[in-house]
C-alpha atoms as a PDB file:
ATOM      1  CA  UNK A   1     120.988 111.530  21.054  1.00  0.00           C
ATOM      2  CA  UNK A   2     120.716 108.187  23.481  1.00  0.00           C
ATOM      3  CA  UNK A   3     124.086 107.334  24.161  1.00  0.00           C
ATOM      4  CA  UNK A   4     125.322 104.114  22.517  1.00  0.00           C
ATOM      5  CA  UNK A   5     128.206 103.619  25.138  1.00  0.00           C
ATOM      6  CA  UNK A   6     129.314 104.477  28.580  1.00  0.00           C
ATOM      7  CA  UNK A   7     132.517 105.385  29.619  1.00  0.00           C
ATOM      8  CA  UNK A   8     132.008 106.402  33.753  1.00  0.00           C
ATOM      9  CA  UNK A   9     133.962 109.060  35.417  1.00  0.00           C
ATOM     10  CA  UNK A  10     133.317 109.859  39.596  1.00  0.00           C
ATOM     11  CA  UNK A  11     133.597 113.492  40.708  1.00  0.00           C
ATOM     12  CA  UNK A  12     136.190 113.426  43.650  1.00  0.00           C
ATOM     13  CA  UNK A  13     134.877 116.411  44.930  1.00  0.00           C
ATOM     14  CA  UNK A  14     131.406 117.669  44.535  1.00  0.00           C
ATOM     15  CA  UNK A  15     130.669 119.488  41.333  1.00  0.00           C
ATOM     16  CA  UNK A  16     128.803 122.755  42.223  1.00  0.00           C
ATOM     17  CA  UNK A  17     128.622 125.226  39.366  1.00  0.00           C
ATOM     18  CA  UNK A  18     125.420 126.385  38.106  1.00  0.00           C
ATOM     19  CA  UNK A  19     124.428 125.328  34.599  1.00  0.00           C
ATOM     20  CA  UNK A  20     124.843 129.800  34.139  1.00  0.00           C
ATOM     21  CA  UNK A  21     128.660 129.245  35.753  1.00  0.00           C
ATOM     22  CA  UNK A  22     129.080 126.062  33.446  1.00  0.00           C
ATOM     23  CA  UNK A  23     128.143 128.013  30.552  1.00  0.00           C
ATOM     24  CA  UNK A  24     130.685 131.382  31.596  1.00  0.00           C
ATOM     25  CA  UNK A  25     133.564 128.941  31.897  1.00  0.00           C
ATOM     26  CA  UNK A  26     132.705 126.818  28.196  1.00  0.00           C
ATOM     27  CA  UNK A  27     132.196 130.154  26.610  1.00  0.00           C
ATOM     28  CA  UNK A  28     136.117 130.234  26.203  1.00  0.00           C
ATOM     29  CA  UNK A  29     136.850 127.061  24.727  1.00  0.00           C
ATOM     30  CA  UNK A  30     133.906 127.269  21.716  1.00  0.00           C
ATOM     31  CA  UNK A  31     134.707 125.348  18.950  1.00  0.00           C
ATOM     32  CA  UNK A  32     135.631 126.845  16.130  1.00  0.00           C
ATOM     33  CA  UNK A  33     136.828 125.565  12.644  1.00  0.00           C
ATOM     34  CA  UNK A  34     140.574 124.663  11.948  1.00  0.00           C
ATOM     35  CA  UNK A  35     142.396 127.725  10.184  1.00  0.00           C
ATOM     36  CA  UNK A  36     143.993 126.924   7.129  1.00  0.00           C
ATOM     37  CA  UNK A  37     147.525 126.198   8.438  1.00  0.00           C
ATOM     38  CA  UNK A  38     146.482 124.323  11.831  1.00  0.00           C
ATOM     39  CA  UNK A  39     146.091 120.508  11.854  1.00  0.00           C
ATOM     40  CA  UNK A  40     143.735 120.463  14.804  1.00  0.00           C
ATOM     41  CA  UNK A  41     140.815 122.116  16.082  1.00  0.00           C
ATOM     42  CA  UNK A  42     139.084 120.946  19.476  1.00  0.00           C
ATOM     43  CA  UNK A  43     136.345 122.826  21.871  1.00  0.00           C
ATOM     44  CA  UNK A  44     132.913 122.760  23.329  1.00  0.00           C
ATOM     45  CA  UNK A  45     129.558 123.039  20.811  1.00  0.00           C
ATOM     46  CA  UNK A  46     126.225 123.490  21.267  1.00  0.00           C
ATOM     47  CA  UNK A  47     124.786 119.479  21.685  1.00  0.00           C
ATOM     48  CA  UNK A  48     121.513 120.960  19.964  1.00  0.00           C
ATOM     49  CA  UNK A  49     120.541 123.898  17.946  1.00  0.00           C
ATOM     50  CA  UNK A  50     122.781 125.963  15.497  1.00  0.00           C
ATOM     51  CA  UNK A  51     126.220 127.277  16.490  1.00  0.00           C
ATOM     52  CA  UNK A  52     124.911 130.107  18.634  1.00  0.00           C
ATOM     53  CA  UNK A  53     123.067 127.905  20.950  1.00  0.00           C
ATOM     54  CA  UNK A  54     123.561 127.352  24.445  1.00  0.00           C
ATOM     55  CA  UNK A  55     126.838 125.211  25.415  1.00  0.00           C
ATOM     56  CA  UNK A  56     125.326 123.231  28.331  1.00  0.00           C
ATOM     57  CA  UNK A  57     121.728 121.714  28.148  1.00  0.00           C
ATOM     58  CA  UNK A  58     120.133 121.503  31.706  1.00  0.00           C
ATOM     59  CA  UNK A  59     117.039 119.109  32.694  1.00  0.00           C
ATOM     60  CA  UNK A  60     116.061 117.627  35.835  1.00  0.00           C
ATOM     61  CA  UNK A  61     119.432 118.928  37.047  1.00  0.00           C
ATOM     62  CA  UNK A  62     121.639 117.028  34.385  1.00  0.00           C
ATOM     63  CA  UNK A  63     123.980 119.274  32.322  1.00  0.00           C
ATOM     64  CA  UNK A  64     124.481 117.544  28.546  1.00  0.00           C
ATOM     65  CA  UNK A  65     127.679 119.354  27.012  1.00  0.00           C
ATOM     66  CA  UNK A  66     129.162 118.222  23.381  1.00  0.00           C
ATOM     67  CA  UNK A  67     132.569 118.849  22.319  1.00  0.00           C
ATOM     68  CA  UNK A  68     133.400 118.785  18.301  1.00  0.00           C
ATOM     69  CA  UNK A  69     137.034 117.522  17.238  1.00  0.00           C
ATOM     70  CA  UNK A  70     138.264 118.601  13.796  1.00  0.00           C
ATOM     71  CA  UNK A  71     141.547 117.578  12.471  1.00  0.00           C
ATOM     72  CA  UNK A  72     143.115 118.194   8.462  1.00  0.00           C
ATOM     73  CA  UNK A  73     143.536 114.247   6.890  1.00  0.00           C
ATOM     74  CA  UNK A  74     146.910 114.399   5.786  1.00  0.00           C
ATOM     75  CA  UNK A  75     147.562 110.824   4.665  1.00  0.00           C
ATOM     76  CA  UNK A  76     151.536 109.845   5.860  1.00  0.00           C
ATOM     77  CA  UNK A  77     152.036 107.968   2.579  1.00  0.00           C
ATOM     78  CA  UNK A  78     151.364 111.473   0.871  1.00  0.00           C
ATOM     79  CA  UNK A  79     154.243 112.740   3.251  1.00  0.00           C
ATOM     80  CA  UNK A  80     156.344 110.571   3.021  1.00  0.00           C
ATOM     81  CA  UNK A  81     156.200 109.980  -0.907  1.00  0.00           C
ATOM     82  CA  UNK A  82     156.947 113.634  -1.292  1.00  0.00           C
ATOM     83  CA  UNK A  83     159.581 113.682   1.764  1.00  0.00           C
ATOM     84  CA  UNK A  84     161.487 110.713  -0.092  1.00  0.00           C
ATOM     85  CA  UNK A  85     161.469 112.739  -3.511  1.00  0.00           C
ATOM     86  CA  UNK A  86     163.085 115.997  -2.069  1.00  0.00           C
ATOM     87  CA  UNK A  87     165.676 114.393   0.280  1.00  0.00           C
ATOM     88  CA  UNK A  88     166.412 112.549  -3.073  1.00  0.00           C
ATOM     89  CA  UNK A  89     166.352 115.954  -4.747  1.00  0.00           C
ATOM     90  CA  UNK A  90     168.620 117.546  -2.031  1.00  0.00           C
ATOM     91  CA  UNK A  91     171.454 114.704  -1.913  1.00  0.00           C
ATOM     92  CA  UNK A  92     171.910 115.279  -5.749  1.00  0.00           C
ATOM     93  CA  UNK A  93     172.298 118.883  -5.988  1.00  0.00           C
ATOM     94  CA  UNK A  94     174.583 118.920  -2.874  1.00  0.00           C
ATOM     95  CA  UNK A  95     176.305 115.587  -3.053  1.00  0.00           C
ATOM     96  CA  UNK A  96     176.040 114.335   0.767  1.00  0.00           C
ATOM     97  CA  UNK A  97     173.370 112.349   2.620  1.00  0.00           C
ATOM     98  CA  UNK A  98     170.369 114.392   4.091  1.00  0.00           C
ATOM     99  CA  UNK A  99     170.795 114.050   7.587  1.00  0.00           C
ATOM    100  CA  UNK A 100     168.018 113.290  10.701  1.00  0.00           C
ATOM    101  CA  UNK A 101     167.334 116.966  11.547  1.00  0.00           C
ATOM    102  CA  UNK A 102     167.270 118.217   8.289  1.00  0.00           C
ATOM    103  CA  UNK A 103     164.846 115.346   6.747  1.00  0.00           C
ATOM    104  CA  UNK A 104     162.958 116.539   9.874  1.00  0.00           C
ATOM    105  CA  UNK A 105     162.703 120.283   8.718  1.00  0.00           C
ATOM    106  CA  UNK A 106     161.969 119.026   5.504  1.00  0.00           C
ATOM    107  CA  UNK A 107     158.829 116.598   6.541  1.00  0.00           C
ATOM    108  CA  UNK A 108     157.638 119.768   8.621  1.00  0.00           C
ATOM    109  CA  UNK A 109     157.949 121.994   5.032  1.00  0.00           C
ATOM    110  CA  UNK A 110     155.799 119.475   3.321  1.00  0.00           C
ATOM    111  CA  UNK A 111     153.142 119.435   6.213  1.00  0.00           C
ATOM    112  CA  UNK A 112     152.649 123.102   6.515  1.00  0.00           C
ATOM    113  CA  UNK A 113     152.558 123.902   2.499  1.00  0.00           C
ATOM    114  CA  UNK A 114     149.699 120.944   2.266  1.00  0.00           C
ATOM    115  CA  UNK A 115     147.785 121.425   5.238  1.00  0.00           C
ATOM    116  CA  UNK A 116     145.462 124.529   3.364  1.00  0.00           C
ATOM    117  CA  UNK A 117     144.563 121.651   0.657  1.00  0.00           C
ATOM    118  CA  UNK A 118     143.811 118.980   3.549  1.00  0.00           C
ATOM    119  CA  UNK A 119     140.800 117.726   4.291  1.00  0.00           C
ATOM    120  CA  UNK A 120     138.831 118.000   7.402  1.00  0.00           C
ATOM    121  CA  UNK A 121     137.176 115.279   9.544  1.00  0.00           C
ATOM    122  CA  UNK A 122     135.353 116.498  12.433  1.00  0.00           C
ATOM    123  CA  UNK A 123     134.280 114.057  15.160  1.00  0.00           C
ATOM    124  CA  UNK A 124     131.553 114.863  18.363  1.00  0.00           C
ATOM    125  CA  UNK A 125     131.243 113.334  21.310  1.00  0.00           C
ATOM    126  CA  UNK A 126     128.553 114.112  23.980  1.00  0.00           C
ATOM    127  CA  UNK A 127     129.015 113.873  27.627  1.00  0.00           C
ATOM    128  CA  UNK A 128     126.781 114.897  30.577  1.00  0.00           C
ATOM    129  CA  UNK A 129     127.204 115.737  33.953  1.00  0.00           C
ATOM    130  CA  UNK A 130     125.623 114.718  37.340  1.00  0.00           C
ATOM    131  CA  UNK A 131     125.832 116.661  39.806  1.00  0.00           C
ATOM    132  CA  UNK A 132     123.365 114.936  42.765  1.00  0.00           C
ATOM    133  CA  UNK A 133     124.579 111.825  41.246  1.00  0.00           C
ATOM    134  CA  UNK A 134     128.277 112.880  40.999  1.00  0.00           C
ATOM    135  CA  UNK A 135     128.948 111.483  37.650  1.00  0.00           C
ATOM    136  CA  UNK A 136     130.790 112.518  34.738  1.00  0.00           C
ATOM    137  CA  UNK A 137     129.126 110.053  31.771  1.00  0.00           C
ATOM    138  CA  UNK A 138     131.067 110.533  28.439  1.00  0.00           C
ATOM    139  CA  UNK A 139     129.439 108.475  25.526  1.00  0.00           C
ATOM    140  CA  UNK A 140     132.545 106.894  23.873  1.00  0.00           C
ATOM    141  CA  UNK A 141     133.926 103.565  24.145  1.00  0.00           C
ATOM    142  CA  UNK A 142     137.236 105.151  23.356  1.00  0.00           C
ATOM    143  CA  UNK A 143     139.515 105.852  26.471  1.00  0.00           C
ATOM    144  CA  UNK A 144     141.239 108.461  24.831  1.00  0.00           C
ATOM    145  CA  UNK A 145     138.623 110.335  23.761  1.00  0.00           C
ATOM    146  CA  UNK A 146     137.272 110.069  27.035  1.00  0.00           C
ATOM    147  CA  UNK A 147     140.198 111.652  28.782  1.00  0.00           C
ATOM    148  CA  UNK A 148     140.709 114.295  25.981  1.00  0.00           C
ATOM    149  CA  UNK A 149     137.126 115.777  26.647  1.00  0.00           C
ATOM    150  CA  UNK A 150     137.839 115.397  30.648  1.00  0.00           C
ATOM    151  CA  UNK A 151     140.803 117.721  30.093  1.00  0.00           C
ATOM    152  CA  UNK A 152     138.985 120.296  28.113  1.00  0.00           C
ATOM    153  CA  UNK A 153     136.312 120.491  30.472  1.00  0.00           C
ATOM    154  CA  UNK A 154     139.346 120.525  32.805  1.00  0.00           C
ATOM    155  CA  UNK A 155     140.966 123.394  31.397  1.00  0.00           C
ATOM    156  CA  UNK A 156     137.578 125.638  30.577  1.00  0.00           C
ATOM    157  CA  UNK A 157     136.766 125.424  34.409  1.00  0.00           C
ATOM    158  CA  UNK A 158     139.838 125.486  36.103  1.00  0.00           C
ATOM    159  CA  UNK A 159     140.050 122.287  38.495  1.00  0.00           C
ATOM    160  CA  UNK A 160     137.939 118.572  37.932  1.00  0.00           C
ATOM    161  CA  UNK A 161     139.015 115.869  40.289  1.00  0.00           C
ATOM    162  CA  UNK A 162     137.845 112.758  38.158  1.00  0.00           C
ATOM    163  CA  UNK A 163     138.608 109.066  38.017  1.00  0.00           C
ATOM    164  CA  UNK A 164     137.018 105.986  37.040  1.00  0.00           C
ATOM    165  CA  UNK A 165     134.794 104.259  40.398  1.00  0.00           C
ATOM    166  CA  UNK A 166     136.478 101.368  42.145  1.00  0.00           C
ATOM    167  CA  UNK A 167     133.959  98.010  42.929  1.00  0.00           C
ATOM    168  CA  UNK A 168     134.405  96.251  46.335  1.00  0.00           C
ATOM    169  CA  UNK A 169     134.727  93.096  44.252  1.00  0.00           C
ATOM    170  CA  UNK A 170     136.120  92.467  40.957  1.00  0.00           C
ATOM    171  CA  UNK A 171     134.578  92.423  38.034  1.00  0.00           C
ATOM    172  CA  UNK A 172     135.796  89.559  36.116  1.00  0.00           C
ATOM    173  CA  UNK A 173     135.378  87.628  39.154  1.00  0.00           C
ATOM    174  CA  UNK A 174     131.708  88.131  39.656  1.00  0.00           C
ATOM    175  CA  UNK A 175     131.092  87.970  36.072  1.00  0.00           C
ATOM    176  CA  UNK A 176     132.784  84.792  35.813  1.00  0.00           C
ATOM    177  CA  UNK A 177     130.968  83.718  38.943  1.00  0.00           C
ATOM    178  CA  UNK A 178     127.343  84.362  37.659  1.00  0.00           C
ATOM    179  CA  UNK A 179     128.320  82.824  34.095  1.00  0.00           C
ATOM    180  CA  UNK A 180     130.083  79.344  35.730  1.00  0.00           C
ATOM    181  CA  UNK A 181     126.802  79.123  38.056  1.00  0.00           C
ATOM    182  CA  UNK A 182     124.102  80.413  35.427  1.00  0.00           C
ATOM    183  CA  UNK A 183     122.683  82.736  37.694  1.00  0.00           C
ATOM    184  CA  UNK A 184     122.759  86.550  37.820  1.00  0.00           C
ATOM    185  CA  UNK A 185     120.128  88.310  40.043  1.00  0.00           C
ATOM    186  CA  UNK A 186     117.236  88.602  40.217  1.00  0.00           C
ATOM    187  CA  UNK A 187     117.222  91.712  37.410  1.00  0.00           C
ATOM    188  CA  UNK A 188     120.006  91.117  35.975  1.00  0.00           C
ATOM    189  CA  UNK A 189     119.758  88.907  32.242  1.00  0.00           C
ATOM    190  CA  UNK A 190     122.731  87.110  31.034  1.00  0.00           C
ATOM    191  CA  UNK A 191     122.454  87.379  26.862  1.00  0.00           C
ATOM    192  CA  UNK A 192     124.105  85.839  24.076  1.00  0.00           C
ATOM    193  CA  UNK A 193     127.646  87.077  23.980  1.00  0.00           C
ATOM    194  CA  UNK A 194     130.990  86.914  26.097  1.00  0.00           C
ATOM    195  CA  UNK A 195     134.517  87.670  26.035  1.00  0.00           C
ATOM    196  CA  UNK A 196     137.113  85.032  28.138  1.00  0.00           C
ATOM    197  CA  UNK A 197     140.618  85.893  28.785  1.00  0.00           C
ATOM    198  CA  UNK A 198     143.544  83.493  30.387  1.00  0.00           C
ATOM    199  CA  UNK A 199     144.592  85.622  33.211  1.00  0.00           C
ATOM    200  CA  UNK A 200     148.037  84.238  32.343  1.00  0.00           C
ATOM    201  CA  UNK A 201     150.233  87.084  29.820  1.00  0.00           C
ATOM    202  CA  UNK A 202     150.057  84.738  26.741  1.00  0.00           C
ATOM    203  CA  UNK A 203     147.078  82.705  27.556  1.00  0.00           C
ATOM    204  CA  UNK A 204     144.301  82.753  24.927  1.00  0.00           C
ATOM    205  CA  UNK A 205     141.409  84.645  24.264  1.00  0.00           C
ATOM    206  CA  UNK A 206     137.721  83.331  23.227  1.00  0.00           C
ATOM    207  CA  UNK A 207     135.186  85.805  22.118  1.00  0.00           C
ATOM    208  CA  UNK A 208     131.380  84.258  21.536  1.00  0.00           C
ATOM    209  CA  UNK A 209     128.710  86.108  19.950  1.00  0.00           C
ATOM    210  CA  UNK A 210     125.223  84.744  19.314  1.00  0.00           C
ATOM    211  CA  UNK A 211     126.056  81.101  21.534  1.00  0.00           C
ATOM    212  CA  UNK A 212     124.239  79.827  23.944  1.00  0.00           C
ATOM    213  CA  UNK A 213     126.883  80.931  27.084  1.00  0.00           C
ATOM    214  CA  UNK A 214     125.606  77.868  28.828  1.00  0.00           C
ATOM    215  CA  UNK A 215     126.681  75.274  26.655  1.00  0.00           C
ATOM    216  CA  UNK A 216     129.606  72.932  27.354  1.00  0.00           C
ATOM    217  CA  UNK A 217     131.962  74.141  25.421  1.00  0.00           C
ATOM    218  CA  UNK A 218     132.134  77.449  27.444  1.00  0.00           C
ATOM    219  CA  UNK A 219     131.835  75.718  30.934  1.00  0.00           C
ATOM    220  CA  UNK A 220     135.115  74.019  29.870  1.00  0.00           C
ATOM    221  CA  UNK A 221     137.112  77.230  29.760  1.00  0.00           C
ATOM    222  CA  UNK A 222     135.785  78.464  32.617  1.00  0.00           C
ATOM    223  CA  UNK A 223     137.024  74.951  34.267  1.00  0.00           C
ATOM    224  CA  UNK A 224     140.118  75.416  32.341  1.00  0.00           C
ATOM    225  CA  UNK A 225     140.225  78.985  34.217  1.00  0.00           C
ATOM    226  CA  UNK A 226     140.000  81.422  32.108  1.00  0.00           C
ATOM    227  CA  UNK A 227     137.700  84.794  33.077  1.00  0.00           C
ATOM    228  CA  UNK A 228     134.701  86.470  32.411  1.00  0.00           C
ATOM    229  CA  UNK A 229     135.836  90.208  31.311  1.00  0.00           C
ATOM    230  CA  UNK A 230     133.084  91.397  28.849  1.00  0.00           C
ATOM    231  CA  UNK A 231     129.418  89.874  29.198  1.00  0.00           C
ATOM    232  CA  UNK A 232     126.423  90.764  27.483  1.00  0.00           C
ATOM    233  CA  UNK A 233     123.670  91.635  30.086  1.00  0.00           C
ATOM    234  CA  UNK A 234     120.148  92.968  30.132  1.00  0.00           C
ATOM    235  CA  UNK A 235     118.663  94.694  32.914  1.00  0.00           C
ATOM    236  CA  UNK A 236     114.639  95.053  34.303  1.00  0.00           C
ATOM    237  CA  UNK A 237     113.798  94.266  30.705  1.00  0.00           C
ATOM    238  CA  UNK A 238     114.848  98.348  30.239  1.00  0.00           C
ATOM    239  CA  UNK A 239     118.385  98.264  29.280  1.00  0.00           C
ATOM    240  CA  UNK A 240     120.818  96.230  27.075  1.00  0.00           C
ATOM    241  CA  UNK A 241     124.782  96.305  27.164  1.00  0.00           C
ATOM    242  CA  UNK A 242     127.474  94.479  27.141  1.00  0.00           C
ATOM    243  CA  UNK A 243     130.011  95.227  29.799  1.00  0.00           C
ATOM    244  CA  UNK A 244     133.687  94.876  30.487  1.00  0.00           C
ATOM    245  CA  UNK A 245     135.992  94.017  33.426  1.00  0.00           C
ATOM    246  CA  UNK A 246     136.716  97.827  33.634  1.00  0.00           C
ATOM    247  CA  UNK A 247     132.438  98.609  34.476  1.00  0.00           C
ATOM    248  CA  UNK A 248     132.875  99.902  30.716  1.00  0.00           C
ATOM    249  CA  UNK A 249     129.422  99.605  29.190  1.00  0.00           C
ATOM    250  CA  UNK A 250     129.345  99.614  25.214  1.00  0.00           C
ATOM    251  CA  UNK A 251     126.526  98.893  23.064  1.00  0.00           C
ATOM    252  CA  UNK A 252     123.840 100.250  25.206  1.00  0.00           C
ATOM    253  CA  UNK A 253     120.261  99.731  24.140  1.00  0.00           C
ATOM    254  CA  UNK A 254     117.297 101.501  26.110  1.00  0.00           C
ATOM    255  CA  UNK A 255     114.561  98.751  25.322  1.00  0.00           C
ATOM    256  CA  UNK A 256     110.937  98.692  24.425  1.00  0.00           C
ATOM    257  CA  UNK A 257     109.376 100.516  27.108  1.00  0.00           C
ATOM    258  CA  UNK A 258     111.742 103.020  27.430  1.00  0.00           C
ATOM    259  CA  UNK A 259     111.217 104.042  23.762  1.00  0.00           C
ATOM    260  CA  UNK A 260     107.939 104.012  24.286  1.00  0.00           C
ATOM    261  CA  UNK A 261     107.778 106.420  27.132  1.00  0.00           C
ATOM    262  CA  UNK A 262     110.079 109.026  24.779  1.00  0.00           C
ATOM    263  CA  UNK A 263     107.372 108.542  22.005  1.00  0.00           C
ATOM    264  CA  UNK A 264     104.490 109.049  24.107  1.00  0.00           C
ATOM    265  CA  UNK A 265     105.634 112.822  24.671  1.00  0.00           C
ATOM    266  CA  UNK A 266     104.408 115.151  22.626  1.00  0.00           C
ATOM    267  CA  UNK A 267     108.017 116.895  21.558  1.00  0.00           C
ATOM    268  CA  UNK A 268     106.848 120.090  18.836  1.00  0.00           C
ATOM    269  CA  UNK A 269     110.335 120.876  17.838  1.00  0.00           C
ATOM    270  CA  UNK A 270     114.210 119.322  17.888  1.00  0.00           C
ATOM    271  CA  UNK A 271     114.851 121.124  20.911  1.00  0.00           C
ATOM    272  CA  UNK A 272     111.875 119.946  22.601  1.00  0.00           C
ATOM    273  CA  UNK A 273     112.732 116.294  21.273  1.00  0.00           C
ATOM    274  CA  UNK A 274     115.990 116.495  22.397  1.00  0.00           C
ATOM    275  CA  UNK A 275     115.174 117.415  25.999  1.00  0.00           C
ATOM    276  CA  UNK A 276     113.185 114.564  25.957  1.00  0.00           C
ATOM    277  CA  UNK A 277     115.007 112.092  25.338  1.00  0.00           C
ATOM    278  CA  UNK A 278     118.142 113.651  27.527  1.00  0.00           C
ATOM    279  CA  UNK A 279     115.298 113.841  30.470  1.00  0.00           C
ATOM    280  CA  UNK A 280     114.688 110.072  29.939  1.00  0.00           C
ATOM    281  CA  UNK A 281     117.504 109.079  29.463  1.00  0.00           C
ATOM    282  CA  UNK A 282     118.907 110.588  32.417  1.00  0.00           C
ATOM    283  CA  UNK A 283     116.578 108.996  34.635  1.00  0.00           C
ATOM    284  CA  UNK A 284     116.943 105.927  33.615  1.00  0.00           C
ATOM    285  CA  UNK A 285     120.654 106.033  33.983  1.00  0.00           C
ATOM    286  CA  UNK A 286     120.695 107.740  37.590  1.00  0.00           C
ATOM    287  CA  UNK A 287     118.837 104.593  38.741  1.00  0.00           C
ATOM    288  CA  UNK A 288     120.651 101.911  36.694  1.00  0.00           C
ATOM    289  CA  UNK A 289     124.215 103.097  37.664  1.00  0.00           C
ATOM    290  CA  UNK A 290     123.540 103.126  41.373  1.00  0.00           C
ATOM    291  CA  UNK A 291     122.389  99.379  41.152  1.00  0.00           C
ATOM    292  CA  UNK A 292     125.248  98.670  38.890  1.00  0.00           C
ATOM    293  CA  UNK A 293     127.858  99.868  41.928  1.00  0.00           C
ATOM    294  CA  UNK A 294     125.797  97.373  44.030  1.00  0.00           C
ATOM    295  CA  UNK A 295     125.928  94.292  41.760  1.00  0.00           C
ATOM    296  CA  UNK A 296     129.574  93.940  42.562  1.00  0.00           C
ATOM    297  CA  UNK A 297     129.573  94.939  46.550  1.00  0.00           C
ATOM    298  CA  UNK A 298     129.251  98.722  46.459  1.00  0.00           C
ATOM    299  CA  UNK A 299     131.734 101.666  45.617  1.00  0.00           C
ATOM    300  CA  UNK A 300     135.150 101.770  47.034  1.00  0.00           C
ATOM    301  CA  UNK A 301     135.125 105.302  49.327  1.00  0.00           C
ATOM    302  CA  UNK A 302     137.477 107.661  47.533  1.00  0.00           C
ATOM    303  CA  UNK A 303     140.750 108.205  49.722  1.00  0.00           C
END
């Protein structure tokens, strides 16, 4: 359950349903499985405990919500294949070209009659919500499937003002600063891996991964002046990521004695395991993400 990535959403207005109004308003966009003639299934499941579970999890004020994707795998070479073989099939018996709209009716034929014999793939991504904090935390490095789970919670409760938060400074350019001068703060841990970009259109790109980011050879593209935009960085000795000139965070690791905390607690069952971690985890977060604002001058004020 410990989210792997971080993509951060601010609440432009305070959020102020109860975890009981939450629930109400989720009720009527439950998931439910893909009937046998529709490509795509998408609502709001229970992050833990069977299908009749509760939609939202609440602890310590933090609401975790899960919403469960399922689409039919229709591969397009399948479609296409057969499209080919009854436009062919067509032009023969009548003698003239098949034209645009009718190869279009056609393709559309051939999706509905093999959708029932389609496979499913169902995908679930977990979210939770802030309140106090005023955070919507999604964990996907995807922005797509970021926004699609913003707009269902959009459309199960009516109204939700979101957007990414806006630094004081930018990112790439304190990133860059702290890896030209090899020095972060004070809890902040540069790590082994970087990503530099030419902030000309068709300048070059340089990823690094297990490199000593102090060595020459990366001082000389800084000098060259190309940017910082994804650094690996460790925090208090309690969290690992690596993070990205949009304050994306990906590959999140909640280190030693965090896991150690979560193991200490006696947890009897999945549920109780669950809220365990999700308590922990939230903490952690609430105080990380603050300090994160900070490292690059503070939050821009919402107009």
């Amino acid at each position: 359950m410990w989210f792997k990535n971080l993509s951060l959403l601010r609440f432009n207005t305070p959020f102020t349903l109860t975890c009981a109004q939450l629930e109400e308003h989720l009720q009527s966009a439950r998931f439910r499985q893909c009937s046998s003639l529709e490509p795509m299934s998408y609502g709001w499941k229970a992050p833990v405990g069977d299908d009749d579970a509760p939609l939202v999890h609440a602890a310590n004020g933090f609401f975790m919500i899960s919403a469960v994707k399922e689409e039919k795998i229709l591969p397009a070479s399948v479609v296409n294949d057969l499209l080919a073989e009854r436009a062919q099939e067509l032009e023969l018996q009548r003698g003239t070209p098949v034209r645009r709209k009718e190869r279009d009716a056609l393709r559309d034929d051939i999706i509905h009659e093999l959708l029932p014999r389609a496979f499913s793939h169902r995908i679930k991504t977990w979210a939770y919500l802030d309140p106090v904090g005023g955070w919507l935390i999604v964990d996907s490095s995807s922005c797509k499937k970021t926004e699609e789970l913003a707009s269902l919670l959009r459309r199960s409760i009516g109204t939700l003002a979101v957007s990414p938060p806006a630094t004081q400074q930018r990112i790439a350019d304190v990133l860059t600063r702290w890896l030209s001068e090899s020095e972060a703060p004070s809890d902040i841990a540069i790590e082994n891996e970087c990503e530099l970009r030419s902030p000309d259109e068709e300048g070059g790109i340089v990823r690094c991964s297990k490199q000593d980011l102090s060595a020459p050879e990366i001082q000389n593209h800084l000098q060259a002046g190309k940017e910082v935009v994804k650094l690996a960085l460790s925090w208090s000795e309690r969290l690992s990521f690596v993070l990205d000139e949009e304050l994306g965070i990906r590959r999140l690791r909640f280190l030693d004695c965090i896991q150690e905390e979560a193991e200490a607690a006696d947890a009897q069952d999945e549920i109780e395991r669950f809220d365990v971690d999700f308590s922990i985890m939230t903490l952690e977060l609430s105080t990380f993400l603050p300090r994160l604002l900070e490292l690059f001058g503070g939050e821009v004020a919402a107009a």
